[in-house]
Protein backbone atom coordinates (compact mmCIF):
# COMPACT_ATOMS: atom_id res chain seq x y z
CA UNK A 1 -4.31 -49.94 80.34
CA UNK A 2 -1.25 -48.34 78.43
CA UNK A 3 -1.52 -45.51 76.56
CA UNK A 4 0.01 -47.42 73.42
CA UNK A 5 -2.67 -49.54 73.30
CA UNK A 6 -5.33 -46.67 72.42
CA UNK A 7 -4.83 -46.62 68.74
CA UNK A 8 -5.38 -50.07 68.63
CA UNK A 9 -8.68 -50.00 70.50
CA UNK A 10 -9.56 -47.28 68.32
CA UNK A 11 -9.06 -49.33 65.34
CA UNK A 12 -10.86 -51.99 67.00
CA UNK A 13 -13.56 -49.57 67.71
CA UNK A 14 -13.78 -48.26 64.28
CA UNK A 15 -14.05 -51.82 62.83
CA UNK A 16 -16.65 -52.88 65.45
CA UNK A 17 -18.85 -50.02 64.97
CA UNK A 18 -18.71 -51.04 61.61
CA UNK A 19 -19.74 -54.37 62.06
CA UNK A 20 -22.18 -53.61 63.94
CA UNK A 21 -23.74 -51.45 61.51
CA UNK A 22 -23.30 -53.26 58.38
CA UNK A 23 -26.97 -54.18 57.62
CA UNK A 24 -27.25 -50.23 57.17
CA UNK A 25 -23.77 -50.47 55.10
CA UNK A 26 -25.75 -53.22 53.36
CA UNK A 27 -28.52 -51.34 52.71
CA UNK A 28 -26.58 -47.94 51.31
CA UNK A 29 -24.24 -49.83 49.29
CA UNK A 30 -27.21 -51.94 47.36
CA UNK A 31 -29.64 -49.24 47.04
CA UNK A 32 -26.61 -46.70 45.42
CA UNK A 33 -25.56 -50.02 43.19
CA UNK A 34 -28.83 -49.96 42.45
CA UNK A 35 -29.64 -46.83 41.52
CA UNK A 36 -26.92 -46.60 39.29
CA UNK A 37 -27.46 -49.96 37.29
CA UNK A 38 -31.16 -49.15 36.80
CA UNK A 39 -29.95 -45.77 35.24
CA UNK A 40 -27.41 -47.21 33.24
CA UNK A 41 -30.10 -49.36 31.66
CA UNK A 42 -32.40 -46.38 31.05
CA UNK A 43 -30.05 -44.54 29.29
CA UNK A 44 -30.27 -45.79 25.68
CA UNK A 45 -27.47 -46.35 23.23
CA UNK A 46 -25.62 -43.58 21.97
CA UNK A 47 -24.33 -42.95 18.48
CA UNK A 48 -20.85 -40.38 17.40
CA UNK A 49 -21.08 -39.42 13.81
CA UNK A 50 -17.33 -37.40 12.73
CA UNK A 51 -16.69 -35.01 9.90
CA UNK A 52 -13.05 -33.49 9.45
CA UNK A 53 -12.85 -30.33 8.17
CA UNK A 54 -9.66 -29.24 6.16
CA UNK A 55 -8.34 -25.30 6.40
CA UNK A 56 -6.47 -24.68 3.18
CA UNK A 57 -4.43 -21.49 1.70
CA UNK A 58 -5.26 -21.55 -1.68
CA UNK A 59 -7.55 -18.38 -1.73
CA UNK A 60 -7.02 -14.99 -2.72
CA UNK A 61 -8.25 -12.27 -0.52
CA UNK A 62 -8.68 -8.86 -2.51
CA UNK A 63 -7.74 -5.51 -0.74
CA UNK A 64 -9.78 -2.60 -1.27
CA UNK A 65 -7.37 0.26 -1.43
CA UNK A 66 -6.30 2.94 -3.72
CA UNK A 67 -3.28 1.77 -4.17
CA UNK A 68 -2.59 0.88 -7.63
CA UNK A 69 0.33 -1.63 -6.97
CA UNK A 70 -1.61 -3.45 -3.84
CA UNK A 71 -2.27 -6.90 -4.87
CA UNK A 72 -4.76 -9.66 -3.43
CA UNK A 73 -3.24 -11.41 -0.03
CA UNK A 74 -2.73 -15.08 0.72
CA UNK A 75 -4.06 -16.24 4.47
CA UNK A 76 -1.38 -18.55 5.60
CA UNK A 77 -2.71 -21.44 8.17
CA UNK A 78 -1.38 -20.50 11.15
CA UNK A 79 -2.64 -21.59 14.47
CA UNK A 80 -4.16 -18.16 15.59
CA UNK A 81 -6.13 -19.21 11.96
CA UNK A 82 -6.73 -22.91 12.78
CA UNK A 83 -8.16 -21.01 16.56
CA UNK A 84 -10.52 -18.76 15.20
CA UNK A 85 -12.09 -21.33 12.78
CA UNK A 86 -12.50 -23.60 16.10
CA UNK A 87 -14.15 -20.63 18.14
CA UNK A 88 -16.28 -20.00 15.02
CA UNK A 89 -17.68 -24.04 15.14
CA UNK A 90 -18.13 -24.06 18.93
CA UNK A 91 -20.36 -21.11 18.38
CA UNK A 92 -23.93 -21.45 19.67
CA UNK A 93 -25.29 -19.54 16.27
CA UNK A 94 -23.62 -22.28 14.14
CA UNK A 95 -25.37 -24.77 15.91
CA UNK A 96 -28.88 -23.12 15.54
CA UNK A 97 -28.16 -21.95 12.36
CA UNK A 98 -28.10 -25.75 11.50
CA UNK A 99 -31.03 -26.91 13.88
CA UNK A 100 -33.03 -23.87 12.20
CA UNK A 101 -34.52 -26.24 9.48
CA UNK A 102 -35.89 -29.09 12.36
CA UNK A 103 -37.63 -26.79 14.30
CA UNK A 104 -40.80 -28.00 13.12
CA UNK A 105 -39.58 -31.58 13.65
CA UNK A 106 -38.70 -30.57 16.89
CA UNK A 107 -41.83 -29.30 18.30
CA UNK A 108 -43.88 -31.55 16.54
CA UNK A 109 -41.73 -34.46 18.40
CA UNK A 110 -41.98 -32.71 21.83
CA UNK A 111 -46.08 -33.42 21.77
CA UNK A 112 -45.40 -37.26 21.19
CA UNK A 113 -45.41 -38.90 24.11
CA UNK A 114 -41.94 -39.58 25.48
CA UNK A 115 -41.29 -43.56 25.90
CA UNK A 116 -40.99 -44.56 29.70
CA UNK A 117 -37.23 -44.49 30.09
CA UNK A 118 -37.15 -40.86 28.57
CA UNK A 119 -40.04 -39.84 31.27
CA UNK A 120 -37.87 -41.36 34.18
CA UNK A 121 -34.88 -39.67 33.07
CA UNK A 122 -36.32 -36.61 32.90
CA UNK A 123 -38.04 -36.64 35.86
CA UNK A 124 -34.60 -37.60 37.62
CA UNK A 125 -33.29 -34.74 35.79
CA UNK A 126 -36.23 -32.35 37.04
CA UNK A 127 -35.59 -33.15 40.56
CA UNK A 128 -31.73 -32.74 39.63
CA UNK A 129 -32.11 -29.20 38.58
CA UNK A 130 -34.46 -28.11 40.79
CA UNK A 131 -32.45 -25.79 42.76
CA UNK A 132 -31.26 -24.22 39.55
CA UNK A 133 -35.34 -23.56 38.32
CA UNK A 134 -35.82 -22.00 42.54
CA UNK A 135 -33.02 -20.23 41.56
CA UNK A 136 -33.64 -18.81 38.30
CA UNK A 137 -37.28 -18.07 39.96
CA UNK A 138 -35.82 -16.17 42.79
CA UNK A 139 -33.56 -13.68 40.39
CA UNK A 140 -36.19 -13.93 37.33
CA UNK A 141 -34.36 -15.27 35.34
CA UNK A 142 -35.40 -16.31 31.89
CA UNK A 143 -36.38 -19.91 31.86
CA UNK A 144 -36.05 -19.48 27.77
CA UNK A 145 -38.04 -21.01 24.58
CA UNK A 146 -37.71 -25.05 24.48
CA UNK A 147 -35.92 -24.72 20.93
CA UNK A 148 -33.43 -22.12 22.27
CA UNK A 149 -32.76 -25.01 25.40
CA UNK A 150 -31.98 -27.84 22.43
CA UNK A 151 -29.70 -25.71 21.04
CA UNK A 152 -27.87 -24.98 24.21
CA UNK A 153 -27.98 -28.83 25.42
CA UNK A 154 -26.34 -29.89 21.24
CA UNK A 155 -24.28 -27.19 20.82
CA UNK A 156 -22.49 -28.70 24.23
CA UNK A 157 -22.80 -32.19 23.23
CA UNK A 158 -20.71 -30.98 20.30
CA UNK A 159 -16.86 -31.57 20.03
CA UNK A 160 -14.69 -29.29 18.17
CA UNK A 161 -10.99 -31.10 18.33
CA UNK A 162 -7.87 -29.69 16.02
CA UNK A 163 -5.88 -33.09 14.80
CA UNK A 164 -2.27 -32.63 16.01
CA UNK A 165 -0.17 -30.40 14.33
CA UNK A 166 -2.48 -30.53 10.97
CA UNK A 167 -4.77 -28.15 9.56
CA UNK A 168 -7.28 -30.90 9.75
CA UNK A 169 -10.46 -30.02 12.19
CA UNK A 170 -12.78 -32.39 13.94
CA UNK A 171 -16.82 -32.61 14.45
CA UNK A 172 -18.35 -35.17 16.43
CA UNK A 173 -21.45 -35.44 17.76
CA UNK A 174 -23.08 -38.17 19.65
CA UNK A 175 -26.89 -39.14 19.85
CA UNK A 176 -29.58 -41.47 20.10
CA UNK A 177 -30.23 -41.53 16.82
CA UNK A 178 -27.45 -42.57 13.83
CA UNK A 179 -28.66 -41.16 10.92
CA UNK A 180 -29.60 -37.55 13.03
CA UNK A 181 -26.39 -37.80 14.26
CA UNK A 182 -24.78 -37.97 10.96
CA UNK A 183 -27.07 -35.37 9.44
CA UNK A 184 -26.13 -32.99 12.07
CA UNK A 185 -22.83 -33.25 11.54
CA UNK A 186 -23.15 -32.87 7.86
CA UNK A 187 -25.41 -29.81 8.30
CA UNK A 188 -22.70 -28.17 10.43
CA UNK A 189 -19.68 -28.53 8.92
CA UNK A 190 -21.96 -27.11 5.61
CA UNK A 191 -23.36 -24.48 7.05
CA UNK A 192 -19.54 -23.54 8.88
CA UNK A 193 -18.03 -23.47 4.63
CA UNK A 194 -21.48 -21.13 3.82
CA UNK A 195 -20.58 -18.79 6.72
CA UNK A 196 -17.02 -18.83 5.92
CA UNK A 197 -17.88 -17.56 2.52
CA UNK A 198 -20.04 -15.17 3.70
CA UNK A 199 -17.18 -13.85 5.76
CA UNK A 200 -15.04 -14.21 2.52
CA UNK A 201 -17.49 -12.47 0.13
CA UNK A 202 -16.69 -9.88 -1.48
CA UNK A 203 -19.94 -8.36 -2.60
CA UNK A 204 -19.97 -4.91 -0.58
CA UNK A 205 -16.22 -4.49 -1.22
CA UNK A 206 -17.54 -5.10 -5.09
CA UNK A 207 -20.34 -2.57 -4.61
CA UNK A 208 -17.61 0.19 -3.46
CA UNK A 209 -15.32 -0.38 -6.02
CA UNK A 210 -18.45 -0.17 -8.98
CA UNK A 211 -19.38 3.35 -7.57
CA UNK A 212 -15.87 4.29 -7.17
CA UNK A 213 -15.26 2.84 -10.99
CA UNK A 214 -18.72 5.26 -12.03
CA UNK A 215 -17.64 8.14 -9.90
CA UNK A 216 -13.82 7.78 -11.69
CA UNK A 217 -15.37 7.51 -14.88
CA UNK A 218 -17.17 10.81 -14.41
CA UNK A 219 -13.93 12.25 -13.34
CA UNK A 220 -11.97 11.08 -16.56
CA UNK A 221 -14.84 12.51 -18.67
CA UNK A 222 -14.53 15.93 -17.27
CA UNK A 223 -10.58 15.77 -17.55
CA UNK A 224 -10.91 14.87 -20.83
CA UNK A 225 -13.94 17.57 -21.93
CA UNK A 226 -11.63 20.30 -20.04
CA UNK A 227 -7.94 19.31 -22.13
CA UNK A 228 -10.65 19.63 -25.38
CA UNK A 229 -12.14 22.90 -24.41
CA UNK A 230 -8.59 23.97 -24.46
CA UNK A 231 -7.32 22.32 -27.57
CA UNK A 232 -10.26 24.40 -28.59
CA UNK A 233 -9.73 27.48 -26.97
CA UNK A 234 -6.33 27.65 -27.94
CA UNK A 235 -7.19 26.92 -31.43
CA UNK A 236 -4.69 23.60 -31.61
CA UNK A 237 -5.23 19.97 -32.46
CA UNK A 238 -2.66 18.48 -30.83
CA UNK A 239 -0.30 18.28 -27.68
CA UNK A 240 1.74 21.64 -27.30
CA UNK A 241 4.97 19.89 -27.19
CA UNK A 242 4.09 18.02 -30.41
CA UNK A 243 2.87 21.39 -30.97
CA UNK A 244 6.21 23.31 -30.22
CA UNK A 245 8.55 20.50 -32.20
CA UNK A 246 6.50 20.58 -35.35
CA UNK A 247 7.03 24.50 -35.46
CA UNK A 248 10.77 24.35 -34.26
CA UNK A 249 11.50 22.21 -37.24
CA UNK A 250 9.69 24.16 -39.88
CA UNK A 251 10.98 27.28 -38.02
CA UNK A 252 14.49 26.19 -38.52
CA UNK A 253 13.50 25.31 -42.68
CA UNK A 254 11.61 28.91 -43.00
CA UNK A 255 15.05 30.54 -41.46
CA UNK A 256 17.27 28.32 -43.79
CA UNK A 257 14.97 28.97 -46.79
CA UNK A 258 15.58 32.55 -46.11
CA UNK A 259 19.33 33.11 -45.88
CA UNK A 260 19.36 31.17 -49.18
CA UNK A 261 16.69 33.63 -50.55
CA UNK A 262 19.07 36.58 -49.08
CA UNK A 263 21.84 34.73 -51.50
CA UNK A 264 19.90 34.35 -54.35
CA UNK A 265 18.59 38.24 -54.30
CA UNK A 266 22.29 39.31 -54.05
CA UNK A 267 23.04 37.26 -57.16
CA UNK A 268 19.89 38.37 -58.89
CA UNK A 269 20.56 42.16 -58.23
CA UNK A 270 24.20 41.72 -58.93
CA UNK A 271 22.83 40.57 -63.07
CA UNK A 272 20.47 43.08 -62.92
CA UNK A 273 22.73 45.95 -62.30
CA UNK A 274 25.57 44.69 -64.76
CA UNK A 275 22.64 43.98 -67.53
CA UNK A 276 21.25 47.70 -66.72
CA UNK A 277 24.43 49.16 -67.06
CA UNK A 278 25.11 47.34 -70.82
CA UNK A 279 21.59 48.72 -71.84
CA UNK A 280 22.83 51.93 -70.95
CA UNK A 281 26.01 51.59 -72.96
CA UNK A 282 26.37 52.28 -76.62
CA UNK A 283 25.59 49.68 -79.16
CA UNK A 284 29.02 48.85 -80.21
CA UNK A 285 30.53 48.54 -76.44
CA UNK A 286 28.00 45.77 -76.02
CA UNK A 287 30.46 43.05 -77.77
CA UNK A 288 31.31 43.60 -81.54
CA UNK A 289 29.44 41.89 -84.15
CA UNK A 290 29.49 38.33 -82.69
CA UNK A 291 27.03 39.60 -79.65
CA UNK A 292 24.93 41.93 -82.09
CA UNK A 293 24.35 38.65 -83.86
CA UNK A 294 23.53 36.46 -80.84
CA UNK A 295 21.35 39.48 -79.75
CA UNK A 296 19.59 40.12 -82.83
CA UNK A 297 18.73 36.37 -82.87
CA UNK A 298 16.78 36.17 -79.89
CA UNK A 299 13.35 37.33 -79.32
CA UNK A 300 12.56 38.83 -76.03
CA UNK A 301 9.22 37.25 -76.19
CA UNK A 302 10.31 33.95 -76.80
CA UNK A 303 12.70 33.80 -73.95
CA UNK A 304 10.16 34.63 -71.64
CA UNK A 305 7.64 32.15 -72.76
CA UNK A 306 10.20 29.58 -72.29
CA UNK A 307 10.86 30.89 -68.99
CA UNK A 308 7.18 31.07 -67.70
CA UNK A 309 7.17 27.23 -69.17
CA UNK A 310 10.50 26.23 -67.41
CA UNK A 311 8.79 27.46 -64.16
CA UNK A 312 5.35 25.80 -64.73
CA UNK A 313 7.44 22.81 -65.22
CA UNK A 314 8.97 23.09 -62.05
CA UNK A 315 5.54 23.67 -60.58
CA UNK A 316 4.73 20.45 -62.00
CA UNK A 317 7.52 18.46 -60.38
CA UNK A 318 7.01 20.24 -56.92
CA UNK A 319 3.29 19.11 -56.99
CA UNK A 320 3.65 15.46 -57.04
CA UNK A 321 5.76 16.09 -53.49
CA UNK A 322 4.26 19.21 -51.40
CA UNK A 323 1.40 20.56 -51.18
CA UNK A 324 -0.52 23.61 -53.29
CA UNK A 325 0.19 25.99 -50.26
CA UNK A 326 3.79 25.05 -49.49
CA UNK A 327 6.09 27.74 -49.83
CA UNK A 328 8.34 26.49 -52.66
CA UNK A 329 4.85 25.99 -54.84
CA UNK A 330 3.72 29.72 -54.23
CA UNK A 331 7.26 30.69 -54.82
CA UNK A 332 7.07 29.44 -58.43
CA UNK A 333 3.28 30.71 -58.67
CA UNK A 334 4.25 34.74 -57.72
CA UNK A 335 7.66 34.09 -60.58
CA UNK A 336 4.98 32.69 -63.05
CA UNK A 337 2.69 35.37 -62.02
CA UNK A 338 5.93 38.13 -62.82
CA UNK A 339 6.70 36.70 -65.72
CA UNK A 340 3.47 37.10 -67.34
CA UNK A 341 3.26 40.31 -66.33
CA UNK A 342 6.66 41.27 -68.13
CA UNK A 343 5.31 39.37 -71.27
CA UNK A 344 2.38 41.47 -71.45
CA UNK A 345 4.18 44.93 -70.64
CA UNK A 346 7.02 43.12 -73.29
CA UNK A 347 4.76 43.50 -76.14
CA UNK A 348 2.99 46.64 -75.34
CA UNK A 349 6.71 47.99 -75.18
CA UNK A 350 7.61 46.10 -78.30
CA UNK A 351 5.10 47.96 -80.61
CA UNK A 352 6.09 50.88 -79.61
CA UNK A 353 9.48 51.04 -80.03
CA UNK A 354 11.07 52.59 -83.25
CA UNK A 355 12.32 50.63 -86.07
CA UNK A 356 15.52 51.47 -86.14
CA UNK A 357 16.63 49.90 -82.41
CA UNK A 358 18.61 47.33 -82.80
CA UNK A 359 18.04 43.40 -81.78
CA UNK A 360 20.86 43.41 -79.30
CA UNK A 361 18.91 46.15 -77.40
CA UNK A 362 16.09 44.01 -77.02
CA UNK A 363 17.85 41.06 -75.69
CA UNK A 364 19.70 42.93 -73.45
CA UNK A 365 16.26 44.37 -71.85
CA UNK A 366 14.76 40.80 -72.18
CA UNK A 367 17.38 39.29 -69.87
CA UNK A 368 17.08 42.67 -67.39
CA UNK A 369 14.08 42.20 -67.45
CA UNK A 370 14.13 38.00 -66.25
CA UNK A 371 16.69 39.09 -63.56
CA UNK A 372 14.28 41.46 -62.23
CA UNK A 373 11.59 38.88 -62.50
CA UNK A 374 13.57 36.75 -60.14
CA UNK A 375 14.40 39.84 -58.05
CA UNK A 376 10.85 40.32 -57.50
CA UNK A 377 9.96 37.02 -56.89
CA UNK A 378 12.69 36.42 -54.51
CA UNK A 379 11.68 39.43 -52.65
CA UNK A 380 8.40 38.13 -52.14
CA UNK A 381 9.37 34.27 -50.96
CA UNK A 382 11.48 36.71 -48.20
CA UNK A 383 8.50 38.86 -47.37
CA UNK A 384 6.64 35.07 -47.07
CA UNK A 385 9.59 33.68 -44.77
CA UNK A 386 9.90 36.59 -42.60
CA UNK A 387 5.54 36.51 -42.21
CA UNK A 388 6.08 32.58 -41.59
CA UNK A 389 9.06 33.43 -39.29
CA UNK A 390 7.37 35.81 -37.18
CA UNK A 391 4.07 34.18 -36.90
CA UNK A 392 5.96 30.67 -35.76
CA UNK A 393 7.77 32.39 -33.33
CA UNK A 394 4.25 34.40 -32.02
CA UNK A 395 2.79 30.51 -31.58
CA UNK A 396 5.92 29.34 -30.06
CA UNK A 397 5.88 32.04 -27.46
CA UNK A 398 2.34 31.72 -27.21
CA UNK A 399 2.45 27.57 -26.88
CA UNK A 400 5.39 28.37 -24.01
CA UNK A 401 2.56 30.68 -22.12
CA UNK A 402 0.36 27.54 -22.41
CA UNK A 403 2.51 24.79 -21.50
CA UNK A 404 1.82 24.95 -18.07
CA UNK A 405 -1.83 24.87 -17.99
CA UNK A 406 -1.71 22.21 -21.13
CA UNK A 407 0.60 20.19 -19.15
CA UNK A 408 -1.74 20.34 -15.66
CA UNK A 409 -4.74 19.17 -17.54
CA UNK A 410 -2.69 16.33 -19.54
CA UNK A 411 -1.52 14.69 -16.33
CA UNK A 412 -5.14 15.67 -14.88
CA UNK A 413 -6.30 13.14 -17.98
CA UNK A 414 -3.41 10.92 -17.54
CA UNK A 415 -3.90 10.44 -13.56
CA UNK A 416 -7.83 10.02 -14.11
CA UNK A 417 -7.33 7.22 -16.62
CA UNK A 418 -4.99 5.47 -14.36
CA UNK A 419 -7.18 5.52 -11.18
CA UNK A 420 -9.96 4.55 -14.01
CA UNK A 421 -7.96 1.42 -14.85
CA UNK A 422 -6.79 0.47 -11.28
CA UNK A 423 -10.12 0.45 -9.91
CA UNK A 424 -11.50 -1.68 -13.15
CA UNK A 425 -8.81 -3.93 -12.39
CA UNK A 426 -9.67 -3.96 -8.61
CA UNK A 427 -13.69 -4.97 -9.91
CA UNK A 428 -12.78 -8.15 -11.97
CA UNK A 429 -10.76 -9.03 -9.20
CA UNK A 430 -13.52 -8.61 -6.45
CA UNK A 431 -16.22 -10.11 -9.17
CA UNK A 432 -13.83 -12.76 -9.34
CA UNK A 433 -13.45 -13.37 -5.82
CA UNK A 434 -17.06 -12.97 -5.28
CA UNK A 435 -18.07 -15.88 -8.10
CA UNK A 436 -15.84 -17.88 -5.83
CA UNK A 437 -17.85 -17.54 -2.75
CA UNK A 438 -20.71 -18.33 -4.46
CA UNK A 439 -19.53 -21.11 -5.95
CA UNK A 440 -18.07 -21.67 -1.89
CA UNK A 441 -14.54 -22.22 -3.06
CA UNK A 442 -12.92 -21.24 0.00
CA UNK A 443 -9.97 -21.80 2.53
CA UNK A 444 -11.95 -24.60 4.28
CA UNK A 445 -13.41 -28.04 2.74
CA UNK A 446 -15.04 -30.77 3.81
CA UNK A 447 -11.91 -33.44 3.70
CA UNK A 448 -14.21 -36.25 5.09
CA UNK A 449 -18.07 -35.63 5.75
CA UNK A 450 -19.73 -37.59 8.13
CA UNK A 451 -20.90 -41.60 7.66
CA UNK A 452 -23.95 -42.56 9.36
CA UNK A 453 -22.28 -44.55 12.47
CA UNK A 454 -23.31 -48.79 12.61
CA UNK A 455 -22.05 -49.26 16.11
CA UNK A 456 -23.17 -47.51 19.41
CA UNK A 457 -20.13 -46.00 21.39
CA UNK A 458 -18.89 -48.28 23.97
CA UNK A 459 -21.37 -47.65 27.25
CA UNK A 460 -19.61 -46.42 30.29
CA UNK A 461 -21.91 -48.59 32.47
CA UNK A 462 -19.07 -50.94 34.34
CA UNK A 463 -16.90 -47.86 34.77
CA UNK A 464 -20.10 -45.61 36.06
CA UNK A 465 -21.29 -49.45 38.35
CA UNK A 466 -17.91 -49.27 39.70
CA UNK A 467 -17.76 -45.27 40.68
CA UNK A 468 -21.54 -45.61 42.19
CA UNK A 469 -20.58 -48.85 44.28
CA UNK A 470 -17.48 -47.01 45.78
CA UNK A 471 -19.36 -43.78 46.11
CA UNK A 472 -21.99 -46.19 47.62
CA UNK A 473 -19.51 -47.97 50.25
CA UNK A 474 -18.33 -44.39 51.44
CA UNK A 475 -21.77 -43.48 52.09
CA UNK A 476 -22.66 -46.44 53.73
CA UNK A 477 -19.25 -45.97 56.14
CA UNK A 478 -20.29 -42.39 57.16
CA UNK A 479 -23.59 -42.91 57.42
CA UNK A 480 -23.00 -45.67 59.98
CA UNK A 481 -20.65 -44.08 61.66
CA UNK A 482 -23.24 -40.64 62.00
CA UNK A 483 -25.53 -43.68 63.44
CA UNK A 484 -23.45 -45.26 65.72
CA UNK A 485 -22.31 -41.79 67.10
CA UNK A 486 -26.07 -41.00 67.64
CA UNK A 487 -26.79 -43.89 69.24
CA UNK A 488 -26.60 -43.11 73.39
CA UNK A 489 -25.64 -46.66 74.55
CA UNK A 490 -22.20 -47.01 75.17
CA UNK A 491 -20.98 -49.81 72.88
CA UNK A 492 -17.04 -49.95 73.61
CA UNK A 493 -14.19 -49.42 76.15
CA UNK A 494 -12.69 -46.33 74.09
CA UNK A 495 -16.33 -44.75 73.76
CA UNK A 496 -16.73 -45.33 77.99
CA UNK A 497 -13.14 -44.02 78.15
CA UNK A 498 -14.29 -40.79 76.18
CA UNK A 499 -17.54 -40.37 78.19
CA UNK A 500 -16.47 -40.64 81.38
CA UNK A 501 -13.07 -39.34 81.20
CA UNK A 502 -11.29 -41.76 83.54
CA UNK A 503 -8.81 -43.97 82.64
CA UNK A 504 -9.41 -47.81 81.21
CA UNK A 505 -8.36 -50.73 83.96
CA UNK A 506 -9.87 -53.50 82.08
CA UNK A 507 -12.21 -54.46 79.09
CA UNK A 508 -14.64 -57.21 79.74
CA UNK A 509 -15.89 -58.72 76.54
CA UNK A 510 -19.66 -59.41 76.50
């Protein structure tokens, strides 16, 4: 035979020994068919319940620093954000968290007995995972608590799936049951807004910044009980540079007041030396008749009355605008206080003078006398000035010793009631925030909760039929194959060709 002919007896080989052993074929391809129709019918209908969760950016997230100008943040929804709230709903804890209330139903469930579909598929499932229990026997491994294994087996039944290019979210679930389906939906997207406000809540950040408002408090109090003790101390009610500009201005008055006292003493001793000088003169140098006559007429007494009224007067008017201890007011009190005094001496010198003096005398004397009243009084207001002088310029110096330490405990007080108010600020805020989370008011919302589902999902039985019966016709090929090779008759020209090793003359069909 031709060597170009093998392939095709090879072929025909293949297909023979395949015909041959087609009742096994048969028998493979029916029982995997089989197999795989009775469990599609055992499994039983399943339900998907979906809930959509919507990540927002319309909360505030405080900052806890010292900084008095740092203002609460915005998250925007980025897709690093949109991936952590994804990782945070495919997390185990999420999905015991929400099975935590059932436990009871669960165990209480587990004691009912199973119906007979459930015991088959479990037992199918037993003998499935076999090796893994030898396994997890062999290593000692944890087989784990029956509640902890339902919330393994749901939490991968669960499907977390971001929508497109959306900040919309996902959660579906499917089970036997429609209305647990949708309730454990529900329960999880809840319980994932409860956690996120949890993450969200401000209530320790709140705690820090009351103790930090308390300690700051305690601070300002101090500050403020120091800059006393030295208003105290010092002996001064207000600020020293409110301090040092009330005396600058009343320095500059006293200084003022005083060159126009030094004026109005050199006119004052100017009449009082020209007067003296006419009392010392003889009677008829003093003027002639005419002044004898004016003289004579007035009454030394008199004129000094009216003067010690003219001043009270004066007193009066300055009253009703300064004060009893301003300096103009005691000026006119020490030239009332003069004048009296010359009245009184005036009339002890009047009765004893001797008849025969003449009137013009005695007016002369009465007006020396006035211009030495002023004298004397003007004297004093300097002696006053210069005391008022000195002493404002012995607080001014004093107040410039002082400015330093005055001005470190001012901005001591002024720095503690800042950081006072910033952190006060920083509480409502945080109190705020934290009335938010309680009231769950945060970044993600339910958009669309789950509706109990009226329609099973479409069963995968043809598709699962069609898999087993070509997984089934493979099987069924190799296994006959593996039978026909076993088998020690020789069945075919190609198979006595193999055996034997000589070369094929001719093929006799049987």
């Amino acid at each position: 035979m031709n060597d170009s002919a093998l392939p095709l007896l090879v072929w025909q080989d293949l297909v023979a020994t395949l015909m041959r052993r087609r009742k096994l074929i048969a028998a493979v391809f029916a029982s995997g068919v089989t197999s795989a129709a009775v469990l599609v019918a055992l499994q039983a209908p399943t339900y998907r319940a979906t809930a959509k969760l919507m990540a927002t950016a319309e909360r505030t997230q405080i900052v806890v620093s010292p900084a008095a100008d740092s203002k609460p943040t915005v998250d925007r929804v980025t897709v690093e954000y949109l991936s952590s709230e994804v990782a945070l709903l495919r997390s185990p804890a999420l999905v015991r968290e929400a099975l935590e209330p059932y436990r009871e139903r669960f165990n209480a469930r587990r004691n009912e007995p199973a119906p007979l579909a459930q015991r088959l598929v479990a037992a199918l499932n037993s003998v499935i995972l076999l090796p893994t229990k030898i396994y997890r026997g062999i290593h000692g491994v944890p087989v784990g608590d029956p509640f902890e294994r339902w919330v393994l087996g749901v939490a991968k039944d669960v499907t977390i799936t971001p929508l497109g290019k959306s900040s919309v979210i996902e959660i579906s679930y499917a089970g036997r049951e429609p209305e647990w389906t949708a309730k454990l939906v529900n329960e999880l997207a809840s319980r994932h807004v409860e956690r996120r406000a949890r993450l969200n809540q401000t209530l320790d950040a709140r705690r820090f910044l009351e103790a930090q408002r308390e300690l700051l408090a305690t601070k300002q109090r101090q500050a403020e009980e120091a800059l006393g003790a030295f208003y105290e101390r010092e002996g001064i009610t207000d600020s020293v540079p409110d301090q040092q500009a009330v005396l600058h201005t009343r320095l500059k008055d006293w200084e003022t007041a005083l060159v126009n006292a030094d004026t109005e003493l050199a006119e004052n001793t100017a009449r009082a030396d020209f007067l003296a000088n006419l009392v010392k003169q003889p009677r008829a140098a003093i003027g002639g008749a005419a002044a004898t006559t004016r003289l004579a007429q007035a009454d030394p007494r008199q004129l000094v009355k009216s003067r010690i009224a003219e001043l009270a007067l004066q007193r009066s008017e300055l009253l009703s605008k300064f004060a009893p201890t301003s300096i103009k007011v005691q000026d006119l009190d020490r030239q009332i206080a003069e004048a009296q005094r010359l009245l009184g001496a005036d009339s002890t010198t009047e009765r004893g003078l001797p008849a025969d003096l003449g009137t013009a005398d005695q007016g002369l004397e009465t007006e020396l006398a006035q211009a030495r009243t002023q004298m004397a009084a003007v004297k004093a207001r300097k002696d006053a000035l210069r005391a008022h002088i000195a002493e404002a310029r012995a607080k001014l110096d004093h107040l410039d010793q002082i400015a330093s330490e005055h001005e470190r405990l001012d901005k001591e007080v002024a720095a503690a009631k800042e950081t006072f108010l910033t952190y006060v600020r920083k509480e409502e805020e945080a109190r705020f925030s934290n009335a938010l989370d309680e009231s769950r008011i945060v970044n993600v919302t339910v958009a669309e909760p789950a509706q109990v589902p009226i329609a099973p999902e479409p069963s995968k039985g043809p598709v699962v039929l069609a898999l087993a019966a070509a997984l089934s016709l493979i099987a069924g090929f190799v296994m006959a194959l593996l039978r026909d090779r076993l088998d020690p008759a020789v069945k075919s020209a190609a198979e006595a060709r193999r055996i034997t090793g000589l070369p094929l003359l001719a093929d006799i069909p049987g």
